[in-house]
Protein backbone atom coordinates (compact mmCIF):
# COMPACT_ATOMS: atom_id res chain seq x y z
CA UNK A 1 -1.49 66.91 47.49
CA UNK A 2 1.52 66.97 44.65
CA UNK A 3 0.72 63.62 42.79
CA UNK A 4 5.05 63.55 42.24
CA UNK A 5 6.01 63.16 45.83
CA UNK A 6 7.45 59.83 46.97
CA UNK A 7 5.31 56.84 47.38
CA UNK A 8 6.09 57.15 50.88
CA UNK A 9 5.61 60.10 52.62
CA UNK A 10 7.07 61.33 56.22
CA UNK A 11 7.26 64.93 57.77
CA UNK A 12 10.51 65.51 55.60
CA UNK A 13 8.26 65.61 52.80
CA UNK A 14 5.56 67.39 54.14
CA UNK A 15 4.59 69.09 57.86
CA UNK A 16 2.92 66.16 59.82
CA UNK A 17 -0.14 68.39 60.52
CA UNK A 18 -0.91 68.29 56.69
CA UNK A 19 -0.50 64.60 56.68
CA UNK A 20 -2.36 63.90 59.20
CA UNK A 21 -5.38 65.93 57.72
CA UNK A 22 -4.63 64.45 54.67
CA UNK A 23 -5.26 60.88 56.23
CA UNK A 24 -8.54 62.38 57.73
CA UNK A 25 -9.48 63.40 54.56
CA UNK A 26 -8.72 59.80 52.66
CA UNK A 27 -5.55 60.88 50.73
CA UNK A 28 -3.22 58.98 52.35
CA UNK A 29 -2.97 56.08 54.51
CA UNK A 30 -0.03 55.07 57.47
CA UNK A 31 2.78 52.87 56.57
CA UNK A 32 3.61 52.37 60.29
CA UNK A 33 5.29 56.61 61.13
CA UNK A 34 5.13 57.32 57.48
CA UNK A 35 2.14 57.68 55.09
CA UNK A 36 1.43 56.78 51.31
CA UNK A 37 -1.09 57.85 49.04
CA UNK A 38 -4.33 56.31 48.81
CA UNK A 39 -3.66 54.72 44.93
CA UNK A 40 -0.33 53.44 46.12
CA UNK A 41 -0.34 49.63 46.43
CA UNK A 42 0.77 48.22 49.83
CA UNK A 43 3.45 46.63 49.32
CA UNK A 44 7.09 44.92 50.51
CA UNK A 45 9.05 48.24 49.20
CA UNK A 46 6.42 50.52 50.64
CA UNK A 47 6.65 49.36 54.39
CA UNK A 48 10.77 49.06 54.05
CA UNK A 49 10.98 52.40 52.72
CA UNK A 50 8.68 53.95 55.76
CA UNK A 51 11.86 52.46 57.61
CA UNK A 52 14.38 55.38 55.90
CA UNK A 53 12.94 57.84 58.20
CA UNK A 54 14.24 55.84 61.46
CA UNK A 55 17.18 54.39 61.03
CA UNK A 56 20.46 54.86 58.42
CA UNK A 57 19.97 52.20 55.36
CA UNK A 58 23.38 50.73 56.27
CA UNK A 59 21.04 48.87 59.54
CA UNK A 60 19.08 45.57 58.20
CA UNK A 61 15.93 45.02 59.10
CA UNK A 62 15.27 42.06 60.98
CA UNK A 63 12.98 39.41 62.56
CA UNK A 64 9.55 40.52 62.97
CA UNK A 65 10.59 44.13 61.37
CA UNK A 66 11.13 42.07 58.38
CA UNK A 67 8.50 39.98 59.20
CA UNK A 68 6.60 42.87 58.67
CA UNK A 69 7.87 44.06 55.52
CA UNK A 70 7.74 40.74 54.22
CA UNK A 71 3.68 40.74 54.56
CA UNK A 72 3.26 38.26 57.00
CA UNK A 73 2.64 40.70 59.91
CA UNK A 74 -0.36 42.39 59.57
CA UNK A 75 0.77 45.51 62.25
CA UNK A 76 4.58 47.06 62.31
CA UNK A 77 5.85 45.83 65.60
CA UNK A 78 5.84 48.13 68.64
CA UNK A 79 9.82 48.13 68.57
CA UNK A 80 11.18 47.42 65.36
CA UNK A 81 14.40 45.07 64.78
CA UNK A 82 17.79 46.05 63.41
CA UNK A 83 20.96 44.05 62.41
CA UNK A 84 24.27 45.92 62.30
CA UNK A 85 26.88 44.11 60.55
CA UNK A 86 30.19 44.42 62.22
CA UNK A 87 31.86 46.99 59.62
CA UNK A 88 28.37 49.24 58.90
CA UNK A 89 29.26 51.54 61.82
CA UNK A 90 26.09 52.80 61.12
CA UNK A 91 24.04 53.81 64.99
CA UNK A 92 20.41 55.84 64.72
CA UNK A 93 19.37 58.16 67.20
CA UNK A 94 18.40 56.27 70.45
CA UNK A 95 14.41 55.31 70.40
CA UNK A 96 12.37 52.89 72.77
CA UNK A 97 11.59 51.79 68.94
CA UNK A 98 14.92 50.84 68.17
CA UNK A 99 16.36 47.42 68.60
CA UNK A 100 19.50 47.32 66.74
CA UNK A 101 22.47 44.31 67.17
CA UNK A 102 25.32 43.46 65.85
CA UNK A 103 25.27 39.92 63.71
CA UNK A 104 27.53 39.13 60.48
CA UNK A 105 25.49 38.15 58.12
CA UNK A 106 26.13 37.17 54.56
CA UNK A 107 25.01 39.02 51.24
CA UNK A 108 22.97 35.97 50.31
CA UNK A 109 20.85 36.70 53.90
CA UNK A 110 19.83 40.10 52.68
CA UNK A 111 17.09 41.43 50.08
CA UNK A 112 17.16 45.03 48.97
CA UNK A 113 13.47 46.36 49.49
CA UNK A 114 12.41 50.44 48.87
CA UNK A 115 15.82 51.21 49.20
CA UNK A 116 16.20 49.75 52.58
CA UNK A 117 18.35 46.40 53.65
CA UNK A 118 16.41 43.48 55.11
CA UNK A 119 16.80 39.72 55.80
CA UNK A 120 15.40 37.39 53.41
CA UNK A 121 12.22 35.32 54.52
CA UNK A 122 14.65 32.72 55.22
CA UNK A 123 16.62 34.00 57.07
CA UNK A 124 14.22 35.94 59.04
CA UNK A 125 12.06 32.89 59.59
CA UNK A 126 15.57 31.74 61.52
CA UNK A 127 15.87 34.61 63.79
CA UNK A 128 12.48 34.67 64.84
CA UNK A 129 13.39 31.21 65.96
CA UNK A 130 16.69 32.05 67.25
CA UNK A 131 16.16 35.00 69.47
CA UNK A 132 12.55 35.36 70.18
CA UNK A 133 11.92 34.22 74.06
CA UNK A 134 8.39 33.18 73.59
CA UNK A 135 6.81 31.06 70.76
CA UNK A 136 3.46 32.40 70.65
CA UNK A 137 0.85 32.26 68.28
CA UNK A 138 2.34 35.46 66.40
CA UNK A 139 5.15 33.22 65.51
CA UNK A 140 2.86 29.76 65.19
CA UNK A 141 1.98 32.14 62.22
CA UNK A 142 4.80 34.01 60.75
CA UNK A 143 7.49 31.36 60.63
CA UNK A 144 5.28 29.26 58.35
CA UNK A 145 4.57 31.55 56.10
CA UNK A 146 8.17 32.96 55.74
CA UNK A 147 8.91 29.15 55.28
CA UNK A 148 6.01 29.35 52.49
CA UNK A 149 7.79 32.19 50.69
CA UNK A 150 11.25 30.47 50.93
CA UNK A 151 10.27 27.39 48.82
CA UNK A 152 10.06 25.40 51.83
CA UNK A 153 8.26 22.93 54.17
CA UNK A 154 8.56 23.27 58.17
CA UNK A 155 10.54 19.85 57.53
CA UNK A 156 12.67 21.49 55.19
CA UNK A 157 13.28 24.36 57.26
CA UNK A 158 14.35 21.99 60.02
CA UNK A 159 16.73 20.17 58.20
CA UNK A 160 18.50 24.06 56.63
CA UNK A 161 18.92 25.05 60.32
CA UNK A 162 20.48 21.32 61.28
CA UNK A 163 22.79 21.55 58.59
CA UNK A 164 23.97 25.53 59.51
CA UNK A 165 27.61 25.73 60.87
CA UNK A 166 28.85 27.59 63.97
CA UNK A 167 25.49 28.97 64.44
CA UNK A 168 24.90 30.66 68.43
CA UNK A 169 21.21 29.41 69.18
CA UNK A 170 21.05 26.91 66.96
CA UNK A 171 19.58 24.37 69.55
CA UNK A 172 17.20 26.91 70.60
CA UNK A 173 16.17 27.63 67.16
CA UNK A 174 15.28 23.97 66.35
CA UNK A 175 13.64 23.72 69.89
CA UNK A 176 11.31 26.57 69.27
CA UNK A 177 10.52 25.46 65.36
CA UNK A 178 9.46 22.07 66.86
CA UNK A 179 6.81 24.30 69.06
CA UNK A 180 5.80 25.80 65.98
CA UNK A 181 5.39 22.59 64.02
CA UNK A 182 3.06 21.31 66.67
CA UNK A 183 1.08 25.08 66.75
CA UNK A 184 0.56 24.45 62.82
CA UNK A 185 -0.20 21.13 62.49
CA UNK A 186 -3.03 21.56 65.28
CA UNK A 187 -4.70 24.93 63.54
CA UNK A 188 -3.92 23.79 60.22
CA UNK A 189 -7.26 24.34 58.12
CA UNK A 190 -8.74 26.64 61.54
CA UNK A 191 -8.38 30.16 62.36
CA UNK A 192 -5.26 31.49 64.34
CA UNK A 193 -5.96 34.56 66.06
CA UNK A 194 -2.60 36.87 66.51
CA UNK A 195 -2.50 39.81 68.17
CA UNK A 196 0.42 41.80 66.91
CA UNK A 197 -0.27 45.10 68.76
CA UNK A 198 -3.01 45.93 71.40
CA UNK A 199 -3.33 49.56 72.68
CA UNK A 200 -2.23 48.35 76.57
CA UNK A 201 -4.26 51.67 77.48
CA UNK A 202 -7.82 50.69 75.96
CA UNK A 203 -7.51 46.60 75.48
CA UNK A 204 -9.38 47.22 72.01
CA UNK A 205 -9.14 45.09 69.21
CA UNK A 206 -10.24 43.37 66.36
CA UNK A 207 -9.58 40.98 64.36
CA UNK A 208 -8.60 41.20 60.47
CA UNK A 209 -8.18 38.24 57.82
CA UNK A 210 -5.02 37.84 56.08
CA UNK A 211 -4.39 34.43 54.13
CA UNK A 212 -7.02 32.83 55.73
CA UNK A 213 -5.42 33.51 59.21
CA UNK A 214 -7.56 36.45 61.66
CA UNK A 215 -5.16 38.87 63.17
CA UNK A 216 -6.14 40.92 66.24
CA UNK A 217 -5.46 44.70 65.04
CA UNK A 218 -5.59 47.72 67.23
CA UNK A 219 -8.94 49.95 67.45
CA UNK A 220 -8.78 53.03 69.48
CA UNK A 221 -11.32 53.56 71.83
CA UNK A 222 -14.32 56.31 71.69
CA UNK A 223 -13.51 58.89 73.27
């Protein structure tokens, strides 16, 4: 393969059947649909810029997307998050992997990462809260973390969401926060197991160690 391509690689660069024998052969690895070179670090600007190939860069990347990018996710998710701000007029191609709302946000919310938009860990520590229906143990996990690489505490967290103004799902935000409080202070210094993805086909998994917390990662089945 041409050492000079990108650092992330999609079938615009190359034909996906070369890829994909180049990933059987140990050259690359996946960056969720995209691939990178095997000497390329892993990174926050790698796994944002595999997110060019779906969606325009005016779209922000968002919640678990960004939780994602941000490190704290060991898997991409299944459908990945967009924010839209309300001037961006900016609409991909409709996918059952697309997510994408509308939400003002402010220029202090938003990182720049492989040339791709996407919500500081602040901020996207806050949506997870906000909007996801469940508090699992996914989020028991992520929200801490993105507090951790914010500068602050799950106290200090709670008191930046009590003190936001004319925020929808505020309430809801704190509720779920005080779930995962209670998740962290129980499995603080034990393992959390999160399954991010499971192949719904095959049930197969297994778990992986990242910051001394196991995630369940996909394993396909033998055939």
């Amino acid at each position: 393969m041409n050492p000079r391509l990108s650092a992330v690689l999609s079938s615009h660069d190359l034909p996906a059947a070369e890829l994909q024998a180049a990933r059987l052969d140990g050259e690359v690895y996946c960056v969720d649909e995209c691939f990178s070179p095997i000497d390329e670090i892993d990174d926050a600007a790698h796994r944002a810029g595999s997110l060019r190939t779906l969606v325009p860069r005016r779209l922000i990347a968002a919640r678990e997307t960004a939780a994602w990018v941000h490190g704290v996710l060991i898997n991409p998710p299944v459908v990945h998050h967009f924010w839209s701000n309300h001037d961006a007029r900016a609409r991909p191609n409709p996918s059952p992997r697309l997510d994408v709302r509308e939400l003002v946000l402010l220029p202090s919310d938003i990182v720049i990462l492989g040339g791709m938009q996407v919500t500081t860990p602040l901020r996207t520590a806050i949506d997870i809260l906000r909007f996801t229906e469940h508090v699992g143990r996914r989020e028991s996990a992520a929200v801490p973390l993105l507090s951790e690489q914010s500068g602050l505490s799950l106290r200090e967290l709670r008191e930046h969401i009590l003190a936001l103004k004319k925020t929808p799902g505020k309430h809801k935000a704190l509720a779920a926060l005080a779930l995962v409080r209670e998740g962290h202070e129980h499995l603080s210094g034990h393992t959390i197991d999160v399954v991010d993805r499971v192949d719904a086909s095959n049930r197969i998994e297994h778990s992986v160690e990242v910051r001394g917390v196991a995630h369940l990662e996909d394993e396909p089945a033998d055939s």
